[in-house]
C-alpha atoms as a PDB file:
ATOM      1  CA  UNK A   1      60.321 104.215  86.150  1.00  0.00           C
ATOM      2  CA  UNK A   2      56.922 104.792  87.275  1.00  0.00           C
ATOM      3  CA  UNK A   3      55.362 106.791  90.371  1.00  0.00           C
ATOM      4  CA  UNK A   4      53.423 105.212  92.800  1.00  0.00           C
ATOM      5  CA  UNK A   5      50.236 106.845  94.974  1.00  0.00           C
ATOM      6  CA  UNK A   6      47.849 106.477  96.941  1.00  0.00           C
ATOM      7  CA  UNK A   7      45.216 103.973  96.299  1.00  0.00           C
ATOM      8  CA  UNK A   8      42.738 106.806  96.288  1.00  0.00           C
ATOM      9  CA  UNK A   9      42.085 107.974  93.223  1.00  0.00           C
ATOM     10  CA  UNK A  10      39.628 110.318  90.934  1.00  0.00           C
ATOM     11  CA  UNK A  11      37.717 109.069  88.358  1.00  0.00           C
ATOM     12  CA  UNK A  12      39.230 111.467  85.867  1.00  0.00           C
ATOM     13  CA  UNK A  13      42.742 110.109  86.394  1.00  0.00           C
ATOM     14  CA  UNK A  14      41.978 106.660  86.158  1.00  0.00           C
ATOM     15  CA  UNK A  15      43.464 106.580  81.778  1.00  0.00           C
ATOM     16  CA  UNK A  16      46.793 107.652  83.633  1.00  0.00           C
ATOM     17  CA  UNK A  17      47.128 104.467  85.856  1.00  0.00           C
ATOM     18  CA  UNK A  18      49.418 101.975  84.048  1.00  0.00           C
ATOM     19  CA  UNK A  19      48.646  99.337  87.326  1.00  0.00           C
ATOM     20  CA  UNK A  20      47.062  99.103  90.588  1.00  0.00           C
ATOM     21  CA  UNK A  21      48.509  97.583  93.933  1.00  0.00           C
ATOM     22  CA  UNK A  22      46.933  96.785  97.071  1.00  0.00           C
ATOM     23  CA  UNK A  23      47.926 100.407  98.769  1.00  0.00           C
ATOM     24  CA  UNK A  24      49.167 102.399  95.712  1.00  0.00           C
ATOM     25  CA  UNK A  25      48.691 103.187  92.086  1.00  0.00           C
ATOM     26  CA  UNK A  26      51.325 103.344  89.653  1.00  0.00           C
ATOM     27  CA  UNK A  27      51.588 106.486  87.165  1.00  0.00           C
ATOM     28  CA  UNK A  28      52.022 105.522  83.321  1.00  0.00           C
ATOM     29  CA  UNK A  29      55.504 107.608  82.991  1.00  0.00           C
ATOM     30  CA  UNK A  30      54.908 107.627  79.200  1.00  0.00           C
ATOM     31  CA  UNK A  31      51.528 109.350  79.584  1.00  0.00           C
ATOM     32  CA  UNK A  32      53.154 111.985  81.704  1.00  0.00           C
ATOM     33  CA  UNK A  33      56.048 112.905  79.343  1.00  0.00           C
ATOM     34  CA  UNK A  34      53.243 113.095  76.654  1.00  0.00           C
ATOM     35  CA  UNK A  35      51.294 115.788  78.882  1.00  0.00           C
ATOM     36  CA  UNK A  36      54.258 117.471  79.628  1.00  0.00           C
ATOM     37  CA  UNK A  37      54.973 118.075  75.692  1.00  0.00           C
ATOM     38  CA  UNK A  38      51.489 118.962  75.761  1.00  0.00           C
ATOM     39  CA  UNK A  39      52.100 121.466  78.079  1.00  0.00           C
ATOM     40  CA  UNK A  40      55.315 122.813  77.152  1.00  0.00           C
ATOM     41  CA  UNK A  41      53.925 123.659  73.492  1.00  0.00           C
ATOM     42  CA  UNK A  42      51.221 125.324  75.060  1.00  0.00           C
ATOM     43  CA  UNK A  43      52.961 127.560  77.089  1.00  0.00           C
ATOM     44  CA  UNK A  44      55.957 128.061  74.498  1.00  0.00           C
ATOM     45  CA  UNK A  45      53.307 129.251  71.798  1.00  0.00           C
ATOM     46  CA  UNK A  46      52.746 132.433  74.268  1.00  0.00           C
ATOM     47  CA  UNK A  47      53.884 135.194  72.461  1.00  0.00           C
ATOM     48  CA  UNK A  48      54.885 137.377  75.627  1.00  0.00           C
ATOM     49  CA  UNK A  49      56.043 134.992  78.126  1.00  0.00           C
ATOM     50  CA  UNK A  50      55.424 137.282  81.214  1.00  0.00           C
ATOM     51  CA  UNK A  51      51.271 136.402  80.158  1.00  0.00           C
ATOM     52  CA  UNK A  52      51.638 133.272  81.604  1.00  0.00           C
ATOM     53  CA  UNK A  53      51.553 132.735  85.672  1.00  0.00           C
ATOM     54  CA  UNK A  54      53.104 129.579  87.217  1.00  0.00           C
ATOM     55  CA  UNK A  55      51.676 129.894  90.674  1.00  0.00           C
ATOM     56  CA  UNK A  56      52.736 127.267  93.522  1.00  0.00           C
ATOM     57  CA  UNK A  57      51.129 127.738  97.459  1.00  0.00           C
ATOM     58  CA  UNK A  58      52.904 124.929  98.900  1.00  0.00           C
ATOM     59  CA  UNK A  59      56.731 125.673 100.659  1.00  0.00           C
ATOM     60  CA  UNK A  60      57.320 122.343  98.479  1.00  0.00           C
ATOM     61  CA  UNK A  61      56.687 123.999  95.032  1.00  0.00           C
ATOM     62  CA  UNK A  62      57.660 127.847  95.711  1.00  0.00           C
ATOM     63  CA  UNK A  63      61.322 127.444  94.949  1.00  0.00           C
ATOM     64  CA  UNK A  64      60.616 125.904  91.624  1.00  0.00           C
ATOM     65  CA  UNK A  65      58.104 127.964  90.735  1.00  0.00           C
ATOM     66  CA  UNK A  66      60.085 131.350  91.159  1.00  0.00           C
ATOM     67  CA  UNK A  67      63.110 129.191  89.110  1.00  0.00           C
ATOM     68  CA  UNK A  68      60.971 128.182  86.281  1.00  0.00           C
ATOM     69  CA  UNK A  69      59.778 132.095  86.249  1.00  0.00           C
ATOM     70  CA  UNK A  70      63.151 133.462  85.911  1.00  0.00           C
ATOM     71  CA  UNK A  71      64.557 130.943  83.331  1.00  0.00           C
ATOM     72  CA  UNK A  72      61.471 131.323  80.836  1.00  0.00           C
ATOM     73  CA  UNK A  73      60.249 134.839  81.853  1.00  0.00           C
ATOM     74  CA  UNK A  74      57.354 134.455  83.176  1.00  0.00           C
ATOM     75  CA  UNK A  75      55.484 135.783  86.216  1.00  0.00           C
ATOM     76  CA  UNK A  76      55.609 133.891  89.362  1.00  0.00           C
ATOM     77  CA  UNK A  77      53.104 133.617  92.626  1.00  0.00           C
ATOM     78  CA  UNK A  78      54.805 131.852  95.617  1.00  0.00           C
ATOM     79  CA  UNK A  79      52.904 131.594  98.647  1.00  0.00           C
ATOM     80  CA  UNK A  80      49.399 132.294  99.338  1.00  0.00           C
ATOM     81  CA  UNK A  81      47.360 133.369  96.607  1.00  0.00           C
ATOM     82  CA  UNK A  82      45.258 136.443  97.062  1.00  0.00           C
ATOM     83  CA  UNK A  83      41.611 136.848  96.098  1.00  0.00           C
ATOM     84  CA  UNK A  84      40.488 138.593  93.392  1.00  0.00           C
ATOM     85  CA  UNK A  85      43.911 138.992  92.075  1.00  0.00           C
ATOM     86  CA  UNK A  86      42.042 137.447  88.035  1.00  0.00           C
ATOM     87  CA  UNK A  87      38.692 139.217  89.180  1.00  0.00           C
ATOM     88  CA  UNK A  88      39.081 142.748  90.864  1.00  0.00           C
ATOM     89  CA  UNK A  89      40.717 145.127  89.060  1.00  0.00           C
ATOM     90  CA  UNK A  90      41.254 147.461  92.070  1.00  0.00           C
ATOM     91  CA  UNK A  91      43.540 146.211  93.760  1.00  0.00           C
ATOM     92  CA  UNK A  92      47.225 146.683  93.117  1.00  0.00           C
ATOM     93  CA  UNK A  93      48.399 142.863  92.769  1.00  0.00           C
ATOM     94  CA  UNK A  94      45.510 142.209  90.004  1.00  0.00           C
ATOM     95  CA  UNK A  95      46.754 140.453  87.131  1.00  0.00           C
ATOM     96  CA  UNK A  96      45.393 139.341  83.423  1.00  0.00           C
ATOM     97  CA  UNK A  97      47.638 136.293  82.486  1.00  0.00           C
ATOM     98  CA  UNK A  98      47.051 134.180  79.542  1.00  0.00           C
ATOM     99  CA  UNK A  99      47.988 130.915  80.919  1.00  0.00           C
ATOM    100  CA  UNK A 100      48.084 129.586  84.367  1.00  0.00           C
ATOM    101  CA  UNK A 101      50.457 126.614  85.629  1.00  0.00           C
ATOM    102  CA  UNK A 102      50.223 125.403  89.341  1.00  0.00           C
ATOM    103  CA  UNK A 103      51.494 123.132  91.533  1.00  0.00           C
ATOM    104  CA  UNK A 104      48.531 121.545  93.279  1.00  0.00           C
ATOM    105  CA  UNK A 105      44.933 121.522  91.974  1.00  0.00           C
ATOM    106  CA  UNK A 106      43.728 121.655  95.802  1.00  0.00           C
ATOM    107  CA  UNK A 107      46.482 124.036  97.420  1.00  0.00           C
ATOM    108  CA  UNK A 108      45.768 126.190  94.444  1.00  0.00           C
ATOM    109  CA  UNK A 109      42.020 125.944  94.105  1.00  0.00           C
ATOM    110  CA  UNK A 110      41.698 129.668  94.788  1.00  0.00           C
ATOM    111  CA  UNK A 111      43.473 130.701  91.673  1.00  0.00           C
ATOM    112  CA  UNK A 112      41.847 127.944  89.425  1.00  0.00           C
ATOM    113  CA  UNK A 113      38.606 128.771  90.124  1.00  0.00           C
ATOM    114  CA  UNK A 114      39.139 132.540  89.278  1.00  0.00           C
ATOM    115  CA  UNK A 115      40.929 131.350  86.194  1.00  0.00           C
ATOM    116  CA  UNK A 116      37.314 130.093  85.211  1.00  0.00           C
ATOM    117  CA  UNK A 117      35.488 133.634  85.680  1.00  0.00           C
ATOM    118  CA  UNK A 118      37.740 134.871  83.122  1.00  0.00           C
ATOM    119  CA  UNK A 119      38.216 131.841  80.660  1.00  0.00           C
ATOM    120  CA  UNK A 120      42.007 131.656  81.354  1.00  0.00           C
ATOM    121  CA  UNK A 121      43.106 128.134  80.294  1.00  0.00           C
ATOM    122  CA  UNK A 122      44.980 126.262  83.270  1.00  0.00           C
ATOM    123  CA  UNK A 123      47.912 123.833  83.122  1.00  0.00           C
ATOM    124  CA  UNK A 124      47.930 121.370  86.598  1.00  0.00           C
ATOM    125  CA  UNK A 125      50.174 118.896  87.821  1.00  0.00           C
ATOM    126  CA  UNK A 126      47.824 116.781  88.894  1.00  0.00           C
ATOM    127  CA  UNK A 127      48.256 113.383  91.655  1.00  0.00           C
ATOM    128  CA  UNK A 128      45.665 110.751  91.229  1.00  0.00           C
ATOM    129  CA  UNK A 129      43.684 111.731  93.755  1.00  0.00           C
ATOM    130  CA  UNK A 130      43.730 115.351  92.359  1.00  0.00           C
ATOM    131  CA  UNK A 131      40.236 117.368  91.383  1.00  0.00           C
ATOM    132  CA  UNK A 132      40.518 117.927  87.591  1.00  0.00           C
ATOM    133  CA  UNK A 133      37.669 120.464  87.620  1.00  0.00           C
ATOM    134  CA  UNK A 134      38.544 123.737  85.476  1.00  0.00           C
ATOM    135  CA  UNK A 135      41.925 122.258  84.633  1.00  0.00           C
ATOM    136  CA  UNK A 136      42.338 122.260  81.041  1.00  0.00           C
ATOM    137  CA  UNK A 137      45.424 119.912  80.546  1.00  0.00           C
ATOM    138  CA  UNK A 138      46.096 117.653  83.606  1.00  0.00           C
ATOM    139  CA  UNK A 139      49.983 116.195  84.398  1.00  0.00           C
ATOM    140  CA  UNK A 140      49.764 113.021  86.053  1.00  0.00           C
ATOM    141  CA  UNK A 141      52.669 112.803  88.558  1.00  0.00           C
ATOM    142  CA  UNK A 142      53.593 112.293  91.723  1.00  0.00           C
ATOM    143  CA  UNK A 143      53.255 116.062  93.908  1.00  0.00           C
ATOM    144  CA  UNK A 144      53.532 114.710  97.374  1.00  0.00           C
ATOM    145  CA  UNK A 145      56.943 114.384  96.955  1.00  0.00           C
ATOM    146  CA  UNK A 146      59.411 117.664  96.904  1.00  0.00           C
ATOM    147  CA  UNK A 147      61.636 115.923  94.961  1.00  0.00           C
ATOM    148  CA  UNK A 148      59.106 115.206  92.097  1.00  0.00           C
ATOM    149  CA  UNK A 149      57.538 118.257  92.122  1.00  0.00           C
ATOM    150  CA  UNK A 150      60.945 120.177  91.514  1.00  0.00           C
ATOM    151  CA  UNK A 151      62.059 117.848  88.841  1.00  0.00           C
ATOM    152  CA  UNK A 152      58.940 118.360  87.251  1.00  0.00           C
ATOM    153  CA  UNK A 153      59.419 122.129  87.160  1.00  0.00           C
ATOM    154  CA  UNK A 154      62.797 121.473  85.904  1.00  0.00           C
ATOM    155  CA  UNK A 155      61.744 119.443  83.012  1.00  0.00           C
ATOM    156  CA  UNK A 156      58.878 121.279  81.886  1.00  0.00           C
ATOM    157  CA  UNK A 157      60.909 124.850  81.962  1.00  0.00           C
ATOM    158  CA  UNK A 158      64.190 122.688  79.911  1.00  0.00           C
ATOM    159  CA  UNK A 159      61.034 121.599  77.073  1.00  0.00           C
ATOM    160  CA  UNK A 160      60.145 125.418  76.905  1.00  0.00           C
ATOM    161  CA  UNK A 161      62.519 126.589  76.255  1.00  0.00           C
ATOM    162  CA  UNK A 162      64.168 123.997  74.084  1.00  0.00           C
ATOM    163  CA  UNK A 163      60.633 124.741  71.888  1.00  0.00           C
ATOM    164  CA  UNK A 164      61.607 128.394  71.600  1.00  0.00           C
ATOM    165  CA  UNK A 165      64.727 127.651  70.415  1.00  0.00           C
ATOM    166  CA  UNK A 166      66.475 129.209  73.441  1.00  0.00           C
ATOM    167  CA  UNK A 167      69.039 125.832  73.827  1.00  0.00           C
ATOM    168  CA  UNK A 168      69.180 123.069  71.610  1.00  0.00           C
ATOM    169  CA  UNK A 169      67.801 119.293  72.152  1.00  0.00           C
ATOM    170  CA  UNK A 170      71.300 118.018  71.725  1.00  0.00           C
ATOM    171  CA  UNK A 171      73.163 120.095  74.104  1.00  0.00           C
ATOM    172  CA  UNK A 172      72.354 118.712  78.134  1.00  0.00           C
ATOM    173  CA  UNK A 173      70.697 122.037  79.712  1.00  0.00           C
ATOM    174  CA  UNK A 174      73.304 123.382  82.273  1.00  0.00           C
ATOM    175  CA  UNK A 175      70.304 124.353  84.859  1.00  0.00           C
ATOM    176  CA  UNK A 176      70.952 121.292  87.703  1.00  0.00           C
ATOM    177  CA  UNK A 177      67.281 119.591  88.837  1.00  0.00           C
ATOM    178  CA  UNK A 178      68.470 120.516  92.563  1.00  0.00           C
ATOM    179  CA  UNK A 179      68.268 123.964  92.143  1.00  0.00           C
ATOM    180  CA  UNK A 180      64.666 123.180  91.538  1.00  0.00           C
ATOM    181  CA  UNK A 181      64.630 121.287  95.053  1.00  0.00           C
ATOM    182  CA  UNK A 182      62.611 122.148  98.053  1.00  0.00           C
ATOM    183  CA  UNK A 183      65.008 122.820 100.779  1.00  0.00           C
ATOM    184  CA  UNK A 184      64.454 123.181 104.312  1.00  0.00           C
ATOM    185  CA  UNK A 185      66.572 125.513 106.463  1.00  0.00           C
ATOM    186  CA  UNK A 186      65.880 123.777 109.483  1.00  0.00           C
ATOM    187  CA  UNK A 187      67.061 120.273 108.837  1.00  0.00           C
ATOM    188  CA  UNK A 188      70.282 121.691 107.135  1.00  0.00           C
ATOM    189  CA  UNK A 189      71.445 123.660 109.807  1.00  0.00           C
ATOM    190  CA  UNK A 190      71.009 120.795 111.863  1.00  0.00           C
ATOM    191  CA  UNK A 191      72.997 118.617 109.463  1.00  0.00           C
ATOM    192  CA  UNK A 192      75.418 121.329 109.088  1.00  0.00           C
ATOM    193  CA  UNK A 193      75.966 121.667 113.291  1.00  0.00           C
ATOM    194  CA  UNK A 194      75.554 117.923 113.644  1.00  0.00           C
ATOM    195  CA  UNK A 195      78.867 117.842 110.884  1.00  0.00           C
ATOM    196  CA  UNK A 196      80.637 120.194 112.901  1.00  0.00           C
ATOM    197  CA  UNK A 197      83.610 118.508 115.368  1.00  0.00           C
ATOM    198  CA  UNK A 198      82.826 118.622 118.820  1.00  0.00           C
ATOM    199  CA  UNK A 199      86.186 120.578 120.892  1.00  0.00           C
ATOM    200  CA  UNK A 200      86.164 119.512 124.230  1.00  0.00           C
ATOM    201  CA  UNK A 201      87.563 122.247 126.170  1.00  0.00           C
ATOM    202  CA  UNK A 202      89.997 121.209 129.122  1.00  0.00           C
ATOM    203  CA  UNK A 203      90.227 122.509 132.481  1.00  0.00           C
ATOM    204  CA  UNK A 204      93.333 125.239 132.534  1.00  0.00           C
ATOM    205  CA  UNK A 205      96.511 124.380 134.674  1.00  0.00           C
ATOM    206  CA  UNK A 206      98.218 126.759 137.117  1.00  0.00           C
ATOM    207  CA  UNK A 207     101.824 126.568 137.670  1.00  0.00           C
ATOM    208  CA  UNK A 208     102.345 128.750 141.469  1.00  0.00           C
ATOM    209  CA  UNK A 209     104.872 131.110 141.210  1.00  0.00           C
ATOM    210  CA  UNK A 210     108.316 130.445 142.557  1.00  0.00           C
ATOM    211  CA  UNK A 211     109.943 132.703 144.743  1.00  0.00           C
ATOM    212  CA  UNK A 212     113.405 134.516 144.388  1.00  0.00           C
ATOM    213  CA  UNK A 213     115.712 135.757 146.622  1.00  0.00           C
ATOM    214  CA  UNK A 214     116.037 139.451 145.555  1.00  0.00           C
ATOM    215  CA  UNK A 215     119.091 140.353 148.266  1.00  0.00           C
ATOM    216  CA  UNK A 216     120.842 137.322 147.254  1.00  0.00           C
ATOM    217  CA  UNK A 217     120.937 138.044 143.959  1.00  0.00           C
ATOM    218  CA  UNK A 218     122.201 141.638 144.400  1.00  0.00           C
ATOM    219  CA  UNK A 219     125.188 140.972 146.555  1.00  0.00           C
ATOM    220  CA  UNK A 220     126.548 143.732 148.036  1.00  0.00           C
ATOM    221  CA  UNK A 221     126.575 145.751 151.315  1.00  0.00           C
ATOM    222  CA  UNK A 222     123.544 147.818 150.676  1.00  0.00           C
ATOM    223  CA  UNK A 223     124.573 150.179 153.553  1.00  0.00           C
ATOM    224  CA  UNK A 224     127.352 150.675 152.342  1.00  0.00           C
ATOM    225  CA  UNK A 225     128.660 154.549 151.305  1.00  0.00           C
ATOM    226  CA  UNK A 226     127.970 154.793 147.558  1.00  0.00           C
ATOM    227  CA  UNK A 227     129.185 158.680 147.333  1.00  0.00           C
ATOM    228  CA  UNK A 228     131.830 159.093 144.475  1.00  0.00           C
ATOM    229  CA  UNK A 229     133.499 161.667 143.971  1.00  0.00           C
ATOM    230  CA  UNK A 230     133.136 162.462 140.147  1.00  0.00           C
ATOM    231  CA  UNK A 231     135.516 165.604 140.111  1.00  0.00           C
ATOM    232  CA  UNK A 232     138.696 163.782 141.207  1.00  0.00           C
END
């Protein structure tokens, strides 16, 4: 299987085309499990795993990125990345990683280009129309997709830790690739409302009271004497 994009393309990324189409390019799948080995050595050969920072800006990439950071320790920014967070030590949020994964070479250009003040060593997944500048070890795939981007999360954290020794290369990981997955809120509670049965609710029906003849039923002489004499 192979990924296709866009027809635009940089000039960096060009060794990682396996075939060109008329509105798309076509990823070289073997090229991108080789980068992703790459990649996975790399960040396995960290000796304290919290030194390396996955960092994802896009609502496609946050939920993997915080899963990959809890399954292999390491630290995790989700949403927007704030400045001088690699260059002022002031603030509170400032950080010294080792390594830095992201998501998107252009959503995260922020945090690459800090990386380069202080010589930290960056890990992208890159598209083929992706800037490659300051990214140390580019992985061609296919981010435009939520889908792809989680599955790519999921793979690189099961090589990880399948490097450290942490499962083995026999054994199927028991992590599922949907728990990866980019979900959206909105569209399932939608589906979840459009699922539910519609109950029609029908007018109520009134039955009118019927009337009873209260002296009838008591019989009697009600003017009659009802004295009794209880001593006799």
């Amino acid at each position: 299987k192979q990924w296709y994009q866009r027809r635009v393309r940089a000039f960096q990324m060009e060794g990682y085309v396996f075939k060109k189409r008329t509105e798309s390019c076509i990823i070289d799948i073997k090229k991108t499990w080789e980068k992703l080995l790459l990649a996975a050595r790399v960040i396995a050969s960290i000796e304290n795993p919290s030194d390396v920072c996955v960092i994802s800006s896009r609502n496609f990439g946050q939920r993997a990125v915080l899963k990959f950071a809890s399954h292999t320790s390491s630290t995790a920014i989700a949403g927007r990345f704030t400045p001088g967070t690699f260059t002022n030590q002031i603030q509170a949020a400032f950080k010294e990683p080792r390594l830095l994964v992201v998501t998107d070479p252009r959503a995260d250009h922020q945090a690459i280009m800090e990386s380069s003040y202080v010589n930290i060593p960056v890990i992208a997944f890159c598209n083929t129309d992706s800037p490659t500048k300051y990214v140390d070890i580019a992985i061609p795939c296919n981010i435009n997709s939520s889908d792809s981007i989680g599955l790519m999360w999921w793979m690189l954290a099961r090589e990880v830790l399948r490097m450290r020794g942490s499962i083995h290369r026999t054994v199927e990981w028991e992590i599922m690739p949907d728990l990866f997955f980019y979900r959206d809120e909105t569209k399932e509670a939608e589906a979840e409302v459009a699922a539910e049965p519609v109950i029609t609710e029908s007018a109520p029906t009134f039955t009118a009271p019927t009337t009873t003849d209260w002296a009838a039923d008591a019989g009697g002489d009600w003017g009659a004497d009802t004295n009794t004499d209880w001593t006799a």
